[in-house]
N, C-alpha and C. Protein backbone atom coordinates (compact mmCIF):
# COMPACT_ATOMS: atom_id res chain seq x y z
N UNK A 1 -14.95 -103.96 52.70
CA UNK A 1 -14.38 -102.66 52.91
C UNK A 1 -13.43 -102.66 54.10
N UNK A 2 -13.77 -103.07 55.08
CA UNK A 2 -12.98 -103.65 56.38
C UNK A 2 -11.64 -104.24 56.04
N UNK A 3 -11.67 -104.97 55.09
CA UNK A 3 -10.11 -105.75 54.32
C UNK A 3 -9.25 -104.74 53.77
N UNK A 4 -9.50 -103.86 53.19
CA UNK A 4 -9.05 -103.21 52.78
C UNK A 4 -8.24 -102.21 53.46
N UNK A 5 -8.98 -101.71 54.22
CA UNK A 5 -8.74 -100.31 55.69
C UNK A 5 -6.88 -101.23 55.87
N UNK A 6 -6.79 -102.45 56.69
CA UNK A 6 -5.67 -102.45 57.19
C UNK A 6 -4.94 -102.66 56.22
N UNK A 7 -4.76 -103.24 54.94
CA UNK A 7 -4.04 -103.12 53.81
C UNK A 7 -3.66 -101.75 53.65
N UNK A 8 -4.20 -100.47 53.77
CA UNK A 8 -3.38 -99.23 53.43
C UNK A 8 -2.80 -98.85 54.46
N UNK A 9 -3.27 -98.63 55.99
CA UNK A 9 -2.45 -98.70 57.04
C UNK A 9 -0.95 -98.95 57.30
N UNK A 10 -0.29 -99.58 56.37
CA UNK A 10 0.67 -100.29 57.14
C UNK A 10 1.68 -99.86 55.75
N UNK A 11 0.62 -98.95 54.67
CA UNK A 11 1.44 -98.71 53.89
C UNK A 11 1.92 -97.20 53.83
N UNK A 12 0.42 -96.80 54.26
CA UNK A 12 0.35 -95.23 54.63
C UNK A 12 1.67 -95.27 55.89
N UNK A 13 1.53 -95.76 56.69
CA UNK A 13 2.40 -96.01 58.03
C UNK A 13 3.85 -95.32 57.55
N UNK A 14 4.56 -96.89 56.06
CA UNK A 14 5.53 -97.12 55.58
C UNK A 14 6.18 -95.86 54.94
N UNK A 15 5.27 -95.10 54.45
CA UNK A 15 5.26 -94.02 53.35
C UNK A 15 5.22 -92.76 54.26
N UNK A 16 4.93 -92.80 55.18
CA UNK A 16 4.93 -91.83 56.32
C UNK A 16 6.31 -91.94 56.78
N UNK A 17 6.84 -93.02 57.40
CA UNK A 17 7.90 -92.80 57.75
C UNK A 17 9.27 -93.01 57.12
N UNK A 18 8.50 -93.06 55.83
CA UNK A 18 9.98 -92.68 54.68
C UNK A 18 9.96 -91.55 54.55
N UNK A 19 8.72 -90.34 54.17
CA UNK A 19 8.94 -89.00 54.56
C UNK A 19 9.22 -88.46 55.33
N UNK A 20 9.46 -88.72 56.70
CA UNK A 20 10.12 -88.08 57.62
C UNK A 20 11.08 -88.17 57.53
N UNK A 21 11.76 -89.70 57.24
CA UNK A 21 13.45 -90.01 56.72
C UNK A 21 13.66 -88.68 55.94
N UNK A 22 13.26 -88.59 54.92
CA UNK A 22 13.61 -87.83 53.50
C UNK A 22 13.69 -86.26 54.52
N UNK A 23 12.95 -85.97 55.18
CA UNK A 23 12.70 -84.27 55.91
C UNK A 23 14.06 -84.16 56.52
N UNK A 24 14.44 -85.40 57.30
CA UNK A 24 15.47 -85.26 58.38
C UNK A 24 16.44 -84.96 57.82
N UNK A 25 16.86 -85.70 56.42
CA UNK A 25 17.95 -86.23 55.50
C UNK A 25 18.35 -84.40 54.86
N UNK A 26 17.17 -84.23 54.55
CA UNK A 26 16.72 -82.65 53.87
C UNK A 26 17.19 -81.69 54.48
N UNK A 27 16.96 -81.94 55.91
CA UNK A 27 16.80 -80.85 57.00
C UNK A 27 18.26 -80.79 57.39
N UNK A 28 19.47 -81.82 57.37
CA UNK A 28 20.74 -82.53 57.68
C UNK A 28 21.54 -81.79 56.39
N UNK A 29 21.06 -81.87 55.46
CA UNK A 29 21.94 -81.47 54.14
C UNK A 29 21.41 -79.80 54.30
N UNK A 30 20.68 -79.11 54.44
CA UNK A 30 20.34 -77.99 54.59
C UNK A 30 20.90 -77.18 55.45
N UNK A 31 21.78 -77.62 56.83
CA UNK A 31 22.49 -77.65 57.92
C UNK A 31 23.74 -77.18 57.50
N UNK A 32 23.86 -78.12 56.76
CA UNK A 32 25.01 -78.91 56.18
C UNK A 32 25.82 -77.33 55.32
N UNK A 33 24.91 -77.15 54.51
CA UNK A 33 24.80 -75.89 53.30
C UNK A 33 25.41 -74.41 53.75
N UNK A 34 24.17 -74.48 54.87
CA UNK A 34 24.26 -73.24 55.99
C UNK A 34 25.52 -73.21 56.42
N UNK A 35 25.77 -74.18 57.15
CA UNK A 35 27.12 -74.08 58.16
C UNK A 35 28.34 -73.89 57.21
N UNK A 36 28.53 -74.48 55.83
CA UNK A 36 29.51 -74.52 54.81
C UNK A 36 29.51 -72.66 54.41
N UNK A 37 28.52 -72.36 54.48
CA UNK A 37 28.32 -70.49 53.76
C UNK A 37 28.77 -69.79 55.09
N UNK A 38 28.18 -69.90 55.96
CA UNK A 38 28.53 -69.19 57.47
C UNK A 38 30.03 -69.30 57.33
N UNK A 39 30.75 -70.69 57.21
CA UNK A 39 32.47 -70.45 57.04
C UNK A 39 32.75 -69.36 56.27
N UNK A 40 32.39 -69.49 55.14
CA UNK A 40 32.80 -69.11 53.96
C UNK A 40 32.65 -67.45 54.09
N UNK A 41 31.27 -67.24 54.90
CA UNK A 41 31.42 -65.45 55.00
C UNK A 41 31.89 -65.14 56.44
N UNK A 42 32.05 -65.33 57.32
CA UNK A 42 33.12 -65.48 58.05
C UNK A 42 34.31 -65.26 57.59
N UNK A 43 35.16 -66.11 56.85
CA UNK A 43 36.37 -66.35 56.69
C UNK A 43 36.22 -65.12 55.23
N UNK A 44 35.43 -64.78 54.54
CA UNK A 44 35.74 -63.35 53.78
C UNK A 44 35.69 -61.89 54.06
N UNK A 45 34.82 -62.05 55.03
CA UNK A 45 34.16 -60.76 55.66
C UNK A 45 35.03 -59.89 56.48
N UNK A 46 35.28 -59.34 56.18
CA UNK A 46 36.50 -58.34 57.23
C UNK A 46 35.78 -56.70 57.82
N UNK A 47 34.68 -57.17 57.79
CA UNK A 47 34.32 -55.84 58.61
C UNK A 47 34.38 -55.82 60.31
N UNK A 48 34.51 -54.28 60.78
CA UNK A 48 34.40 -54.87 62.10
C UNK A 48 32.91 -54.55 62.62
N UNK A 49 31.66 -54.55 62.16
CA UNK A 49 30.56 -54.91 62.22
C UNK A 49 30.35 -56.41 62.08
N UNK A 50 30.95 -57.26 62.42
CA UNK A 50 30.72 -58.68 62.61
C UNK A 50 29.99 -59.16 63.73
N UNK A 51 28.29 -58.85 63.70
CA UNK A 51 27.52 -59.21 64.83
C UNK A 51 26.95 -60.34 64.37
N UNK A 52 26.36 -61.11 65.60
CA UNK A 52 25.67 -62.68 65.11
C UNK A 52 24.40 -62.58 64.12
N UNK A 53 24.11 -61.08 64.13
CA UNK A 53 22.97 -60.91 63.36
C UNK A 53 23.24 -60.36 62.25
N UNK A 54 24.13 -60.00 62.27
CA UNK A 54 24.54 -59.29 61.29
C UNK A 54 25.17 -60.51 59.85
N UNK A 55 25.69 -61.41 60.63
CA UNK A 55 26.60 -62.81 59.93
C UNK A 55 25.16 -63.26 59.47
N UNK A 56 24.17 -63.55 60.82
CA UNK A 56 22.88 -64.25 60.09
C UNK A 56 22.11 -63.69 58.70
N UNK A 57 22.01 -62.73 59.05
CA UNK A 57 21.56 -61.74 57.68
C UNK A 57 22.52 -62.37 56.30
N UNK A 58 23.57 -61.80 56.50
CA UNK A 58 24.12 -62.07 55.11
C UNK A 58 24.58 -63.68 55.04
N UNK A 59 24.33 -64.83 55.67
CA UNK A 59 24.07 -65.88 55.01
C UNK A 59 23.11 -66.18 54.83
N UNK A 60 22.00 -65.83 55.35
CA UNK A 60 20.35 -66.30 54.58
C UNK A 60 20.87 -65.35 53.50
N UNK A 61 21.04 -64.05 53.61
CA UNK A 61 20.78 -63.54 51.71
C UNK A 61 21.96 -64.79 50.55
N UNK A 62 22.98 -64.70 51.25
CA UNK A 62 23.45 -65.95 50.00
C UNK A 62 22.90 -67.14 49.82
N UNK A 63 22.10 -67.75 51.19
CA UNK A 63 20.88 -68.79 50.81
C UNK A 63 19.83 -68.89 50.25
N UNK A 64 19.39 -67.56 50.12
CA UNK A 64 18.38 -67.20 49.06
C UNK A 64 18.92 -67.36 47.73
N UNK A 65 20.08 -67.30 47.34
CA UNK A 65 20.21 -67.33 46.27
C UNK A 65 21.08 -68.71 45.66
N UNK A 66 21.33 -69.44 46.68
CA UNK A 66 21.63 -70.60 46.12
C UNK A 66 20.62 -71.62 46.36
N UNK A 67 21.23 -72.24 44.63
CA UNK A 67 19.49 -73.18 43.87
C UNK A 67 19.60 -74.42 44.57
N UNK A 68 20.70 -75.31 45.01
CA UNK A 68 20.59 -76.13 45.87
C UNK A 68 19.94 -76.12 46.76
N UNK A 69 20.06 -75.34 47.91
CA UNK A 69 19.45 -74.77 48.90
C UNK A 69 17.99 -75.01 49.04
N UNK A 70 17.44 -73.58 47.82
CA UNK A 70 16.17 -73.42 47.27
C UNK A 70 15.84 -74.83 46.77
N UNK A 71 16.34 -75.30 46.19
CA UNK A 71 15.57 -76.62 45.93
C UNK A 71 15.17 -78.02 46.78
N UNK A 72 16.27 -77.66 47.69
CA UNK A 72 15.93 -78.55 49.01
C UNK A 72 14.86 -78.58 50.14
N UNK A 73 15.13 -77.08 50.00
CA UNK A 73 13.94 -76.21 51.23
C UNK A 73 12.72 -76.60 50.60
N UNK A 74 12.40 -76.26 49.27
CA UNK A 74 11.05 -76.40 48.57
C UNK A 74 10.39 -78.08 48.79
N UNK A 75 11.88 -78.76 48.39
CA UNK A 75 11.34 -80.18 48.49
C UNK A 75 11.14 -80.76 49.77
N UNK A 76 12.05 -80.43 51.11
CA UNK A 76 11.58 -80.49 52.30
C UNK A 76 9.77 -80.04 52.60
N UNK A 77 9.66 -78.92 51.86
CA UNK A 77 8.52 -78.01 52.81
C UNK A 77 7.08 -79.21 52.07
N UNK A 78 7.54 -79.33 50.56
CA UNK A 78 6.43 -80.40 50.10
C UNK A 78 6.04 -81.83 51.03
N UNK A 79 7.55 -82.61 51.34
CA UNK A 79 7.40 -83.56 52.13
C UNK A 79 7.05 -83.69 53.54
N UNK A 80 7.21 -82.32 54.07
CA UNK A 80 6.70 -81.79 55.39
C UNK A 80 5.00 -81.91 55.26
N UNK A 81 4.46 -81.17 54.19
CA UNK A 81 3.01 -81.10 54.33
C UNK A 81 2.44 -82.48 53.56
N UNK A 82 3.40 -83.18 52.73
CA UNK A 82 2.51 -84.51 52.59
C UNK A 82 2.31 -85.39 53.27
N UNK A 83 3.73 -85.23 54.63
CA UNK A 83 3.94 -86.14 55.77
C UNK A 83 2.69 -85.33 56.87
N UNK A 84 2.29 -84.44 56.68
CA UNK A 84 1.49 -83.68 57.38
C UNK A 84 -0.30 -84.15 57.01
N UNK A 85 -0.11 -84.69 55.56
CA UNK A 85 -1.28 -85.18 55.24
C UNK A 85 -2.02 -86.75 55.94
N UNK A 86 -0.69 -87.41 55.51
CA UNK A 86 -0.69 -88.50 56.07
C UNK A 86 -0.95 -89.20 57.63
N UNK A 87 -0.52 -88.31 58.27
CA UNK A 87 -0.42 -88.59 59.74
C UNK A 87 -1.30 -88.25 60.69
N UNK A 88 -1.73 -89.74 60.95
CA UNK A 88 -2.99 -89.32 61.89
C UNK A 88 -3.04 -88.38 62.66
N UNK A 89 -4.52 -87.31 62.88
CA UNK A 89 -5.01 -86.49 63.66
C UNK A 89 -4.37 -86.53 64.94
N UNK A 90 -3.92 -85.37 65.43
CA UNK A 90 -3.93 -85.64 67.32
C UNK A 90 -5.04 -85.43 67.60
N UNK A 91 -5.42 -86.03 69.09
CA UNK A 91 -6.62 -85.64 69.26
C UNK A 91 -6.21 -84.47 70.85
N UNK A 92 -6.92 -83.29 70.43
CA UNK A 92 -7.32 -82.28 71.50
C UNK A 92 -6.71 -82.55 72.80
N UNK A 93 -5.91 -81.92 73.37
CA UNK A 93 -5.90 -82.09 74.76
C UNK A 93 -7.78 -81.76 75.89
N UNK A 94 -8.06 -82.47 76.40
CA UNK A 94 -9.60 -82.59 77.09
C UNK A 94 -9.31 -81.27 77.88
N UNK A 95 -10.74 -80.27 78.23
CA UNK A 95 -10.40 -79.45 78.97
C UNK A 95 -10.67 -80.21 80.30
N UNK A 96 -9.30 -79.19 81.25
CA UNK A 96 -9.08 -79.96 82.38
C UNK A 96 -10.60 -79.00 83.15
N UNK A 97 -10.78 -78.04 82.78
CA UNK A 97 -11.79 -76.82 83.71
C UNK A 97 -12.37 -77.06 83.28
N UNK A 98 -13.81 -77.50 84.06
CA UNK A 98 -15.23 -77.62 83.17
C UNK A 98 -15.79 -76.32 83.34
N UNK A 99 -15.38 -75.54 84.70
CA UNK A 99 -16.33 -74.36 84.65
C UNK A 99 -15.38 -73.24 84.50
N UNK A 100 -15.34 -72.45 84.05
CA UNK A 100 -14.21 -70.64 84.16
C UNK A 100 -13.48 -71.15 83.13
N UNK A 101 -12.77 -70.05 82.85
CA UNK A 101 -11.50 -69.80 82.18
C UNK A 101 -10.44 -70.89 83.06
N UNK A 102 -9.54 -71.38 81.58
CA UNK A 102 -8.67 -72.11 81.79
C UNK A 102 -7.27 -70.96 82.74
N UNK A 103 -7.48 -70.10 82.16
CA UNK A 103 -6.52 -69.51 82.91
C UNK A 103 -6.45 -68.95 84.57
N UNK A 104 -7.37 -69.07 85.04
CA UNK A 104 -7.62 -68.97 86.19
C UNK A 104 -7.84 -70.30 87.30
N UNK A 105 -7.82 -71.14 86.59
CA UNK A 105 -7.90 -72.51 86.88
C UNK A 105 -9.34 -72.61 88.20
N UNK A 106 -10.37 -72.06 87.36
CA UNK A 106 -11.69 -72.51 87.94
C UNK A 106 -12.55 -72.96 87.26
């Protein structure tokens, strides 16, 4: 059973850090999408209500509706939580206060 353990290790490892590739790659083309629509309503939009929140609003609503997008985000968010499966536990930061509240530092 011992033989085995480091045989998946190094594959789990491998497969781990091809999903993060794939998130970044995801996360880069998703950027990518955004920043291309932000031109695009920008350069149509002629109101003079042109606030940063206001721009933000109406390119998430046209990102909601484009299937590229949606299909990227979905496939990112899958590879996020399988890369989330995969990857070893952190372990706990130790409490530094043995006695009181951490916030009082006693």
């Amino acid at each position: 059973m011992s033989e085995e353990q480091p045989g998946t290790e190094p594959e789990s490892s491998e497969e781990l850090e091809s999903l993060r590739r794939e998130v970044e790659g995801l996360h880069k083309r998703m950027e990518e999408i955004r920043a291309a629509t932000e031109v695009e309503v920008l350069k149509n939009w002629q109101s003079p209500w042109k606030g940063a929140d206001t721009v933000k609003a109406k390119v998430d609503s046209r990102l909601a509706s484009n299937q590229e997008f949606r299909t990227i985000m979905t496939r990112a968010r899958t590879a996020e939580a399988t890369a989330a499966e995969l990857s070893p536990p952190t372990d706990a930061a130790p409490d530094t206060s043995p006695t009181g509240h951490p916030a009082i530092g006693r």
